[in-house]
Protein backbone atom coordinates (compact mmCIF):
# COMPACT_ATOMS: atom_id res chain seq x y z
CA UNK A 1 99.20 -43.61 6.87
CA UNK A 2 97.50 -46.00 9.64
CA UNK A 3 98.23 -44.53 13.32
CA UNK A 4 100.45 -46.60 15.53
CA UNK A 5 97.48 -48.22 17.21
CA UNK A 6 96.38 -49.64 14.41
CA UNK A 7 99.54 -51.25 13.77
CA UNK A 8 101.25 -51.39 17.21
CA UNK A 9 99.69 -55.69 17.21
CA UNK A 10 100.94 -56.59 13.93
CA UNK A 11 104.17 -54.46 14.87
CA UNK A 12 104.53 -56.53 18.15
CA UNK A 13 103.60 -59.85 16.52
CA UNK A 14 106.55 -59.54 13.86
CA UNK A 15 108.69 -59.31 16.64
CA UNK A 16 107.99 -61.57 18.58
CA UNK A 17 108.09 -64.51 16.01
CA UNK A 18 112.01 -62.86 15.25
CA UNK A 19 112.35 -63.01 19.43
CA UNK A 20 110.96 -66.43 20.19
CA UNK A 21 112.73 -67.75 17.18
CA UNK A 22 116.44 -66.50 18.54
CA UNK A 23 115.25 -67.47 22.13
CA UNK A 24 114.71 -71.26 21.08
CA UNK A 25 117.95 -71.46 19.00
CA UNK A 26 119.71 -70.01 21.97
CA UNK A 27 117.47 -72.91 24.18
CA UNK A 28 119.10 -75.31 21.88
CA UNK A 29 122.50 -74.25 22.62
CA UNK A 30 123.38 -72.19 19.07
CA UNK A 31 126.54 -70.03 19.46
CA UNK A 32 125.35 -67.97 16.28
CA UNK A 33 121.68 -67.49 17.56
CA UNK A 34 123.65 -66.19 20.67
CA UNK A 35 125.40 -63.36 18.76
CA UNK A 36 122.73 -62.03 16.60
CA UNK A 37 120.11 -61.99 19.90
CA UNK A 38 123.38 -59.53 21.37
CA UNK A 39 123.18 -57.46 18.26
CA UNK A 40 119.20 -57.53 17.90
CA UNK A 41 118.24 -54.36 20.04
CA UNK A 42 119.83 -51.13 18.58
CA UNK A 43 120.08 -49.89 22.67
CA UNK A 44 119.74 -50.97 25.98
CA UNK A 45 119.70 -48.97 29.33
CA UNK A 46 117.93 -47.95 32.15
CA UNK A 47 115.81 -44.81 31.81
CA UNK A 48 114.00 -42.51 34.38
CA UNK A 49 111.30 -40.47 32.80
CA UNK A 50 108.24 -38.67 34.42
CA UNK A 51 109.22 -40.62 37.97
CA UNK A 52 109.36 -43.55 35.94
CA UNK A 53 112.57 -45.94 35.79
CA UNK A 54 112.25 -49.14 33.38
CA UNK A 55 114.87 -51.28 31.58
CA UNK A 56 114.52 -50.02 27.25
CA UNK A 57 114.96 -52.28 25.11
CA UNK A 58 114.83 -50.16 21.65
CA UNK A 59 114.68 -52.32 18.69
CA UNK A 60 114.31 -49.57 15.70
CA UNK A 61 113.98 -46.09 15.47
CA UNK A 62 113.24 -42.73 12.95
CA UNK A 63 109.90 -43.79 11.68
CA UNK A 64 109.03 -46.14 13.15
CA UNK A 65 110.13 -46.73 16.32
CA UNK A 66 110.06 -49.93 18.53
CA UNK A 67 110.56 -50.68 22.07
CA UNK A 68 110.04 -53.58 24.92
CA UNK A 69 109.84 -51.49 28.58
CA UNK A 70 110.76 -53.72 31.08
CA UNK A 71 109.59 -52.29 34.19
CA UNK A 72 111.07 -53.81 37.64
CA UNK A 73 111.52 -53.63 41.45
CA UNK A 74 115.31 -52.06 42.17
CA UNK A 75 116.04 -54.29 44.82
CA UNK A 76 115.48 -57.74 42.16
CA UNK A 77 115.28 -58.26 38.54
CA UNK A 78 111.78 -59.21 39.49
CA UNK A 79 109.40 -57.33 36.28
CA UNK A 80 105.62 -55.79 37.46
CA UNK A 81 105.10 -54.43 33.85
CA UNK A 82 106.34 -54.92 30.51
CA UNK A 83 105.35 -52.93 27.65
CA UNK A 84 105.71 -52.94 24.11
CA UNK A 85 106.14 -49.04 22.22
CA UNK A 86 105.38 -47.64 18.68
CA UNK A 87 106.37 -44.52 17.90
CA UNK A 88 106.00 -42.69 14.39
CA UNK A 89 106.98 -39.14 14.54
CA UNK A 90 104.10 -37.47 16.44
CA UNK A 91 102.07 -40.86 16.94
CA UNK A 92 102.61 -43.62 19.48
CA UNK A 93 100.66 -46.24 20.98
CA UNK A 94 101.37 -48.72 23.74
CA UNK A 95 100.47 -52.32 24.64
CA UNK A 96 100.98 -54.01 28.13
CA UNK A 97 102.94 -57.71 26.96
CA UNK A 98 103.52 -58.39 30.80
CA UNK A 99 101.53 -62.09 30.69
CA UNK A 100 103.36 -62.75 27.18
CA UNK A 101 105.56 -65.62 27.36
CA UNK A 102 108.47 -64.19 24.67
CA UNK A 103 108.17 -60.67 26.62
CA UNK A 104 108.81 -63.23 29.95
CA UNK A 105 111.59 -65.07 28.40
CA UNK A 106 113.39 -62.31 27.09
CA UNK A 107 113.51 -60.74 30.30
CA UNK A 108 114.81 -63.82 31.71
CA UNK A 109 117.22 -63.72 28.82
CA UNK A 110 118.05 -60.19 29.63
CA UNK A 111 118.09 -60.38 33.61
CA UNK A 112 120.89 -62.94 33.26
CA UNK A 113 123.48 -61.48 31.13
């Protein structure tokens, strides 16, 4: 089996075609694309870990796992980073997504509702 950084890109790329594909129906004013971007992640909160506190955005998890960290000032939905996690069992690798434009547009998405 291939360690999470040696998927974690095609991992990230899958779902961010599913992403910007929802995001542009929404754009276009699609009730339906609506709902299934509400049911897309499996959780949403904020989480403090190690000192930490970021906006998860889990979209699987069991093997493997997926998640966008949104990472943002308290006082304004302004982001500073954005990552994107893979996590198989006692693997993970991460990416930094903050200058992607689906990883910017979901947030906007996200920062809204």
């Amino acid at each position: 089996m291939n360690k999470c950084s040696d998927r974690i890109y095609e991992s990230w790329d899958s779902r961010k075609a599913d992403l910007w594909e929802l995001l542009e129906r929404i754009r276009r004013g699609s009730d339906k694309a609506m709902t299934e971007m509400l049911e897309y992640p499996l959780w949403e909160s904020e989480v403090s870990n190690d000192g930490e506190t970021y906006y998860l955005y889990q979209i699987s998890c069991g093997g493997p796992q997926e998640e966008i960290r949104f990472h943002h000032y308290e006082d304004c939905k302004k982001v500073w980073k954005i990552e994107f996690c893979l996590f198989d069992w006692s693997d993970g690798a991460k990416i930094l997504i903050t200058e992607d434009k689906v990883a910017k547009a979901l947030w906007d998405f996200l920062s809204e509702m």
